[in-house]
C-alpha atoms as a PDB file:
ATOM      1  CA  UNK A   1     -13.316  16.238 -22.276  1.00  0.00           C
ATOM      2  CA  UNK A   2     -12.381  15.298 -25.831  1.00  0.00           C
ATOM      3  CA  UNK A   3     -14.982  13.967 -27.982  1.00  0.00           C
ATOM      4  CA  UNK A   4     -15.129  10.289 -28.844  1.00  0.00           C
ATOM      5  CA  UNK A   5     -16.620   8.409 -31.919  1.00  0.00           C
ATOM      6  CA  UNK A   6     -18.395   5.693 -31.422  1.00  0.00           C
ATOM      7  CA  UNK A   7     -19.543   2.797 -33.897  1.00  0.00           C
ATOM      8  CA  UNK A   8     -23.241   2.262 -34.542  1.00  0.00           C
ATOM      9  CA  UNK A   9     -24.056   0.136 -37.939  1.00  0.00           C
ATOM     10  CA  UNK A  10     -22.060  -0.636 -41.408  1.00  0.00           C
ATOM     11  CA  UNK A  11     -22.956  -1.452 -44.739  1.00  0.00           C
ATOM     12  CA  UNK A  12     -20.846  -2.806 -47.826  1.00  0.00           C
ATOM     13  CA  UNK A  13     -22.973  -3.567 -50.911  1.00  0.00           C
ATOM     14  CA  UNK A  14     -23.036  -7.382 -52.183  1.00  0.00           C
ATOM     15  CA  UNK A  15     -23.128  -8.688 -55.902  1.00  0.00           C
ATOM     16  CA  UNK A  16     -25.613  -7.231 -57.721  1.00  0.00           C
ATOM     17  CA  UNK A  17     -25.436  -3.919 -56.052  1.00  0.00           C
ATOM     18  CA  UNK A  18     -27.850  -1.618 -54.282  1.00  0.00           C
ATOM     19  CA  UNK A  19     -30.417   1.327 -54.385  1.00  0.00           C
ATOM     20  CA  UNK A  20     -29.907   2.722 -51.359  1.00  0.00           C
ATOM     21  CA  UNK A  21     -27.280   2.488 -47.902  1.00  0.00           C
ATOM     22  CA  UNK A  22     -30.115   3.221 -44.874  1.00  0.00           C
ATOM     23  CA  UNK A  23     -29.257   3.492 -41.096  1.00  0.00           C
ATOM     24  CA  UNK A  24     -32.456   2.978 -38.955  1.00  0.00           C
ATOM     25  CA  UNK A  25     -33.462   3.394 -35.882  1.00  0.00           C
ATOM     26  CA  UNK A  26     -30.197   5.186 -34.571  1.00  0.00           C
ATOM     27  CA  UNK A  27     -29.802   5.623 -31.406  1.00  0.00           C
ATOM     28  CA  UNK A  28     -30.385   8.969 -28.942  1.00  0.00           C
ATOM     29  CA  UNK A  29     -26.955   8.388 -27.304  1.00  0.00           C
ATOM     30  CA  UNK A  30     -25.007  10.681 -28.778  1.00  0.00           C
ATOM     31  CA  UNK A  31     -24.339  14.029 -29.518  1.00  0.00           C
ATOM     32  CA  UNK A  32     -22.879  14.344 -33.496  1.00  0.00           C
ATOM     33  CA  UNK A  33     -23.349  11.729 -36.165  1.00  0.00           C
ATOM     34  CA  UNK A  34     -20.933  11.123 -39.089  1.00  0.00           C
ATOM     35  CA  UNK A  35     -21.049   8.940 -42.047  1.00  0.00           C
ATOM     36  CA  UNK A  36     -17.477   7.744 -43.615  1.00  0.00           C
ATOM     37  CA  UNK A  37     -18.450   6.130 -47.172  1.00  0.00           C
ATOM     38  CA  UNK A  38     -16.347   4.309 -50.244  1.00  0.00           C
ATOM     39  CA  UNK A  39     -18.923   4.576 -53.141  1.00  0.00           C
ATOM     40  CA  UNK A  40     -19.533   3.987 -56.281  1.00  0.00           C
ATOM     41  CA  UNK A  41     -22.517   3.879 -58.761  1.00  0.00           C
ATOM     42  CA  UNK A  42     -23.174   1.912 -61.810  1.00  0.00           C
ATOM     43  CA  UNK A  43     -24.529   4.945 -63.966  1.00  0.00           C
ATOM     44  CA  UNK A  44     -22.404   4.429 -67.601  1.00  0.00           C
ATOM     45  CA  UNK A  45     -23.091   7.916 -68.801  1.00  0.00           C
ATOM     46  CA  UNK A  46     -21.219  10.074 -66.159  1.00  0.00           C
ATOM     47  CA  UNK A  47     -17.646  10.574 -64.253  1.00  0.00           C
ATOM     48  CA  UNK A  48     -18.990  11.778 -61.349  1.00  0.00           C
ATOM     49  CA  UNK A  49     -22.694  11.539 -59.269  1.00  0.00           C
ATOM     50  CA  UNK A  50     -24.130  13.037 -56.466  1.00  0.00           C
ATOM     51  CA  UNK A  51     -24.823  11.031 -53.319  1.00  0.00           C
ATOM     52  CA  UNK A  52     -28.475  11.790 -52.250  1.00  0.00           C
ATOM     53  CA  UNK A  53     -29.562  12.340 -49.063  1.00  0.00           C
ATOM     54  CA  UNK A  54     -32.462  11.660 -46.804  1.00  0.00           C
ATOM     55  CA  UNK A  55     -33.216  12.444 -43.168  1.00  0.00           C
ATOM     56  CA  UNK A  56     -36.212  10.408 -41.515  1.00  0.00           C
ATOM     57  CA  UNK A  57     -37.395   9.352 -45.200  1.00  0.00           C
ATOM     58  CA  UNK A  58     -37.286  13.293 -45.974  1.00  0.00           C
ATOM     59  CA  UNK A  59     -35.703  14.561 -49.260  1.00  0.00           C
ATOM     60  CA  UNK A  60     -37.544  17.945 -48.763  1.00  0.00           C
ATOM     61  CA  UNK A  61     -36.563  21.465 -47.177  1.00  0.00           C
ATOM     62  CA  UNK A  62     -32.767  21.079 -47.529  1.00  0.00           C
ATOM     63  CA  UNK A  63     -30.768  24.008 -48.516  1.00  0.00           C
ATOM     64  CA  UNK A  64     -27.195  23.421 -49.588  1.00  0.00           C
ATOM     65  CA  UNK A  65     -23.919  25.401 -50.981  1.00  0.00           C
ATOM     66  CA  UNK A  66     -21.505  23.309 -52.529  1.00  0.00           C
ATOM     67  CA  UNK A  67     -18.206  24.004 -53.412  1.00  0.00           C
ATOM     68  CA  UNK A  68     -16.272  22.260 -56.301  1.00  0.00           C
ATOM     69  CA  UNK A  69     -12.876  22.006 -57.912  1.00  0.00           C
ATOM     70  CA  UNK A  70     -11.902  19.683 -60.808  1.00  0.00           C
ATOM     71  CA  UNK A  71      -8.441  20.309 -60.466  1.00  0.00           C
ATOM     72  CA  UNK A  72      -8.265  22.550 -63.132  1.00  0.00           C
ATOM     73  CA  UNK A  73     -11.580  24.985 -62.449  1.00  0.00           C
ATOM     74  CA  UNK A  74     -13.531  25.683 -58.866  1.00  0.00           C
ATOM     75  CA  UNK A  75     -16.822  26.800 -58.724  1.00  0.00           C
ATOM     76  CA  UNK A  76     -20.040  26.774 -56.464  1.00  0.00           C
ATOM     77  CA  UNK A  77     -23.504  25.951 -56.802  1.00  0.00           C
ATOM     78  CA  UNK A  78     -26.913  26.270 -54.972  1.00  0.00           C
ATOM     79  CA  UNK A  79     -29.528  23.508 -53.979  1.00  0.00           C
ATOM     80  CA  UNK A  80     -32.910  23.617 -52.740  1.00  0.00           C
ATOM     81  CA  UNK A  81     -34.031  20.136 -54.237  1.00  0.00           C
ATOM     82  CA  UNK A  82     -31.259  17.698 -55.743  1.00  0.00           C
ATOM     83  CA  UNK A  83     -30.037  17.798 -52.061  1.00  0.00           C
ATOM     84  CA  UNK A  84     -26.741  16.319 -52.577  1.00  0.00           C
ATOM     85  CA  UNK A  85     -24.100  14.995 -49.707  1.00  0.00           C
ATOM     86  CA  UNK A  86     -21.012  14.472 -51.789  1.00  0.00           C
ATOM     87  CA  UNK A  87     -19.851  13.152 -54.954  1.00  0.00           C
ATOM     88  CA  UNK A  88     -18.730   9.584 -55.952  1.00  0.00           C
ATOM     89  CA  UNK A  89     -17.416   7.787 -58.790  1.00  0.00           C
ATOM     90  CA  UNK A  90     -19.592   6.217 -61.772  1.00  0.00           C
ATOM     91  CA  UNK A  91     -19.017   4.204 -65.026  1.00  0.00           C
ATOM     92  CA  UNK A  92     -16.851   6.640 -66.855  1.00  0.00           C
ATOM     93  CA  UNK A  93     -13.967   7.025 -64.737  1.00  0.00           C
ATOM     94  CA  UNK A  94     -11.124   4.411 -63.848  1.00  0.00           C
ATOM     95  CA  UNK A  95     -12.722   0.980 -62.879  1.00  0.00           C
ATOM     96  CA  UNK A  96     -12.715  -0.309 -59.664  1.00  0.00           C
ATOM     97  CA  UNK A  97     -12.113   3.405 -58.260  1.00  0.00           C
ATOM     98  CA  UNK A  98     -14.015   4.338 -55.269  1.00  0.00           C
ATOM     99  CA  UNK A  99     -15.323   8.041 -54.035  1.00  0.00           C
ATOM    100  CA  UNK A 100     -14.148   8.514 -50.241  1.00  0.00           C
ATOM    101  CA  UNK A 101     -16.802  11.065 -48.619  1.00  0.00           C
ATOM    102  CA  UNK A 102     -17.692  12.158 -44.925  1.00  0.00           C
ATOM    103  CA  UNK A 103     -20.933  13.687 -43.948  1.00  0.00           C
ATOM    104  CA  UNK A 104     -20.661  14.996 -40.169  1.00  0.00           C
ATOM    105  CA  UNK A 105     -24.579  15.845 -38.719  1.00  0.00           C
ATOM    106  CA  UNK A 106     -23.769  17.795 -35.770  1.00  0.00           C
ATOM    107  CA  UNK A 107     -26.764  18.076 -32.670  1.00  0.00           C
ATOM    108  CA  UNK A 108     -29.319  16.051 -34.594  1.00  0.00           C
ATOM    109  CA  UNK A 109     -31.511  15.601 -31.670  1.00  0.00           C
ATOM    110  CA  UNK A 110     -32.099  18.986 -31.355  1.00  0.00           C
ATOM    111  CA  UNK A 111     -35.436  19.753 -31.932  1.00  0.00           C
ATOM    112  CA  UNK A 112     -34.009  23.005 -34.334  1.00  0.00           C
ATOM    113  CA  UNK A 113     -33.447  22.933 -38.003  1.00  0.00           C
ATOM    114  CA  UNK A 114     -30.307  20.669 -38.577  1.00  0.00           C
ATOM    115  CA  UNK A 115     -27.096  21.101 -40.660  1.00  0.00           C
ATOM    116  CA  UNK A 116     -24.559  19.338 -42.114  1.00  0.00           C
ATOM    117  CA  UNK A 117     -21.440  19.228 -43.965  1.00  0.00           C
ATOM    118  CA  UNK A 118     -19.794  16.806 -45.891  1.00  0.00           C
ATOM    119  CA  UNK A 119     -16.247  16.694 -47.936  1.00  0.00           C
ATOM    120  CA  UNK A 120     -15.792  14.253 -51.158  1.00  0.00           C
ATOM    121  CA  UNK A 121     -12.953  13.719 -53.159  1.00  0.00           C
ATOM    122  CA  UNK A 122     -14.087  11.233 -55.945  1.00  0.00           C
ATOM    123  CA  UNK A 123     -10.529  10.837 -58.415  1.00  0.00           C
ATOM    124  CA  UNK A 124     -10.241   9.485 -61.720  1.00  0.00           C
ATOM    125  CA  UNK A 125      -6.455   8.105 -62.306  1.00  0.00           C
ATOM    126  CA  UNK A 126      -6.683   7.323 -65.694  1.00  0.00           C
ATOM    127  CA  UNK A 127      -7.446  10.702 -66.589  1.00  0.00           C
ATOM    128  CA  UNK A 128      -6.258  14.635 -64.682  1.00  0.00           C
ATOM    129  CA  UNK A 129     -10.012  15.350 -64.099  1.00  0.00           C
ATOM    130  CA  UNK A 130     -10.809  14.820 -60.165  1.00  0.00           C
ATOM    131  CA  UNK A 131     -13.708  15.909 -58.494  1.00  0.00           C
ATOM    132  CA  UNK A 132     -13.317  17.762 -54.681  1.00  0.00           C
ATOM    133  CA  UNK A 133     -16.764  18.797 -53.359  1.00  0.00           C
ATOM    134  CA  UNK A 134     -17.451  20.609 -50.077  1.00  0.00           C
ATOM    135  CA  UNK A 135     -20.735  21.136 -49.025  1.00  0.00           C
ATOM    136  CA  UNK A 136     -22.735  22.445 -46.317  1.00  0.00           C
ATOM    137  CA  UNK A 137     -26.559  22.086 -45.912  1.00  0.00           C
ATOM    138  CA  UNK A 138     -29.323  22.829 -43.522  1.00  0.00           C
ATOM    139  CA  UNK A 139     -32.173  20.625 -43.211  1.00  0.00           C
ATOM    140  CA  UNK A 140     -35.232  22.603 -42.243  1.00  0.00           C
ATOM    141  CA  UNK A 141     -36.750  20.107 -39.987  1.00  0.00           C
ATOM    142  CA  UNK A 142     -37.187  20.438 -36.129  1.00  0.00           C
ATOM    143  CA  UNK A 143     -37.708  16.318 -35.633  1.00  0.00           C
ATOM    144  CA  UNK A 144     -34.472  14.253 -34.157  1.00  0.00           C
ATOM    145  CA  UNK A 145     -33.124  12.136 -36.778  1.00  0.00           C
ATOM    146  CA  UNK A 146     -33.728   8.318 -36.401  1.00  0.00           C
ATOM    147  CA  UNK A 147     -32.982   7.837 -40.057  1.00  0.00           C
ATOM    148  CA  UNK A 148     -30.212   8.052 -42.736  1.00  0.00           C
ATOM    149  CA  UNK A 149     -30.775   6.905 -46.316  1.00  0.00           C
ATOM    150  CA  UNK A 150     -28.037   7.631 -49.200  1.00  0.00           C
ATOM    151  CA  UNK A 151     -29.027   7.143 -52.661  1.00  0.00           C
ATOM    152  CA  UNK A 152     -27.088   7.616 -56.257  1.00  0.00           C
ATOM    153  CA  UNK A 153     -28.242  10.085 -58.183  1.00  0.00           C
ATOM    154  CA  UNK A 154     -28.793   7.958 -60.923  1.00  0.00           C
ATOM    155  CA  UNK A 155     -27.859   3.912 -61.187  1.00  0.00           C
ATOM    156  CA  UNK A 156     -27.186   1.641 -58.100  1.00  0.00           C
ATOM    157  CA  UNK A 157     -24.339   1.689 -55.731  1.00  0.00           C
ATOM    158  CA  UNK A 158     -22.078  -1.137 -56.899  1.00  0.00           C
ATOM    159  CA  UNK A 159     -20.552  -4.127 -54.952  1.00  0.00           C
ATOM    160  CA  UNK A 160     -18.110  -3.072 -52.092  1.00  0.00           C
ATOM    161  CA  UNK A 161     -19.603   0.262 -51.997  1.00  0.00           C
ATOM    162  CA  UNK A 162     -19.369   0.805 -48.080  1.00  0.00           C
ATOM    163  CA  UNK A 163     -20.768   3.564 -45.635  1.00  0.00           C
ATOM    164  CA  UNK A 164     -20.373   3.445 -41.782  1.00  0.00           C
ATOM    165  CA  UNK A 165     -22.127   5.635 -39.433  1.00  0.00           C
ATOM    166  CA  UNK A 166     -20.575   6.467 -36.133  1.00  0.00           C
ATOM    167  CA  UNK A 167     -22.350   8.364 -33.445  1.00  0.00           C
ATOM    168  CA  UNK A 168     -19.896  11.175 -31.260  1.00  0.00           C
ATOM    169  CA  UNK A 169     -20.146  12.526 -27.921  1.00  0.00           C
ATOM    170  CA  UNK A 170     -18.151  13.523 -25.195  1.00  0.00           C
ATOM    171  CA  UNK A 171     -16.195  10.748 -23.369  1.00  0.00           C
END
C-alpha cells in the first residue's frame, strides 16, 4: 500500500518572535516523521542561518554531510557538533522572505541509530545569491524519538515563521 502522511501538531511564531519550534510528546503511530517549515530568523549580521536540531532534548552524537550551492559555487561540508537541518533566511537578505525546508526522519522508533535528511532552499530576490542545502545526518542514539526542537543558529525565529510535523505510515 502507498504511504500516507498524516498531520500531528503546527506552529507559526506570533509578534515578538521565538527561540525555538518544539513538537512533544509525538505519537508511536507511525512509521516516518517529516517536518515542512517557512523560517526565518532575526540575526542582522548574516544572509543565511542554520536551523538547529534536537532529538529528545539531544544536540549531541549527530553526524551530518551537507551539500551546498549558492547558485554560482557548490560545495560540501562536515558536522559532528553545529548539527544543522537546513538553512533559512536572516536580516540581510530581502525582507519578508521566508526559507522553505523539509526534514524527513525515517523509522524513528527504531531502537537503532536514526537518520535523516533534509532539503532547504532559502532565496534572496533582491540579490543572485541563493542558498540550496542538502543534508543528510545520523543521529547516534538508539531511544525512539518523542521530541523535536528547531532552533536558529543565532537570533529568534521571527513572526509567521511556521513548521508542521506530519507523521507517515502505510495506509
Amino acid at each position: 500500500m502507498p504511504a500516507a502522511r498524516y498531520f500531528i501538531a503546527s506552529t507559526t511564531v506570533g509578534a515578538g518572535g521565538a527561540s525555538s519550534i518544539d513538537f512533544t510528546s509525538i505519537p508511536s503511530t507511525y512509521t516516518d516523521l517529516t517536518i515542512k517549515y517557512s523560517l526565518r530568523s532575526s540575526s542582522t549580521t548574516d544572509d543565511y542561518l542554520g536551523v538547529k536540531l534536537s532529538l529528545n532534548s539531544s544536540t549531541t552524537s549527530f553526524t551530518i554531510r551537507q551539500l551546498y550551492g549558492t547558485g554560482t559555487t557548490a560545495s560540501s561540508a562536515n558536522y559532528s557538533t553545529n548539527n544543522p537541518s537546513g538553512y533559512m533566511q536572516a536580516g540581510l537578505t530581502t525582507a519578508s522572505t521566508f526559507a522553505s525546508g523539509d526534514i524527513y526522519i525515517p523509522n524513528y522508533l527504531v531502537s537503532q541509530n536514526k537518520f535523516f535528511s533534509t532539503d532547504s532552499v532559502a532565496e534572496n530576490n533582491a540579490a543572485t545569491a541563493n542558498f540550496l542545502s542538502l543534508l543528510a545526518g545520523l543521529w547516534s542514539n538508539t531511544a525512539a524519538i518523542t521530541s523535536i526542537s528547531l532552533t536558529p543558529a543565532t537570533g529568534n525565529f521571527v513572526q509567521y515563521s511556521t513548521a508542521v510535523l506530519y507523521g507517515i505510515k502505510n495506509s
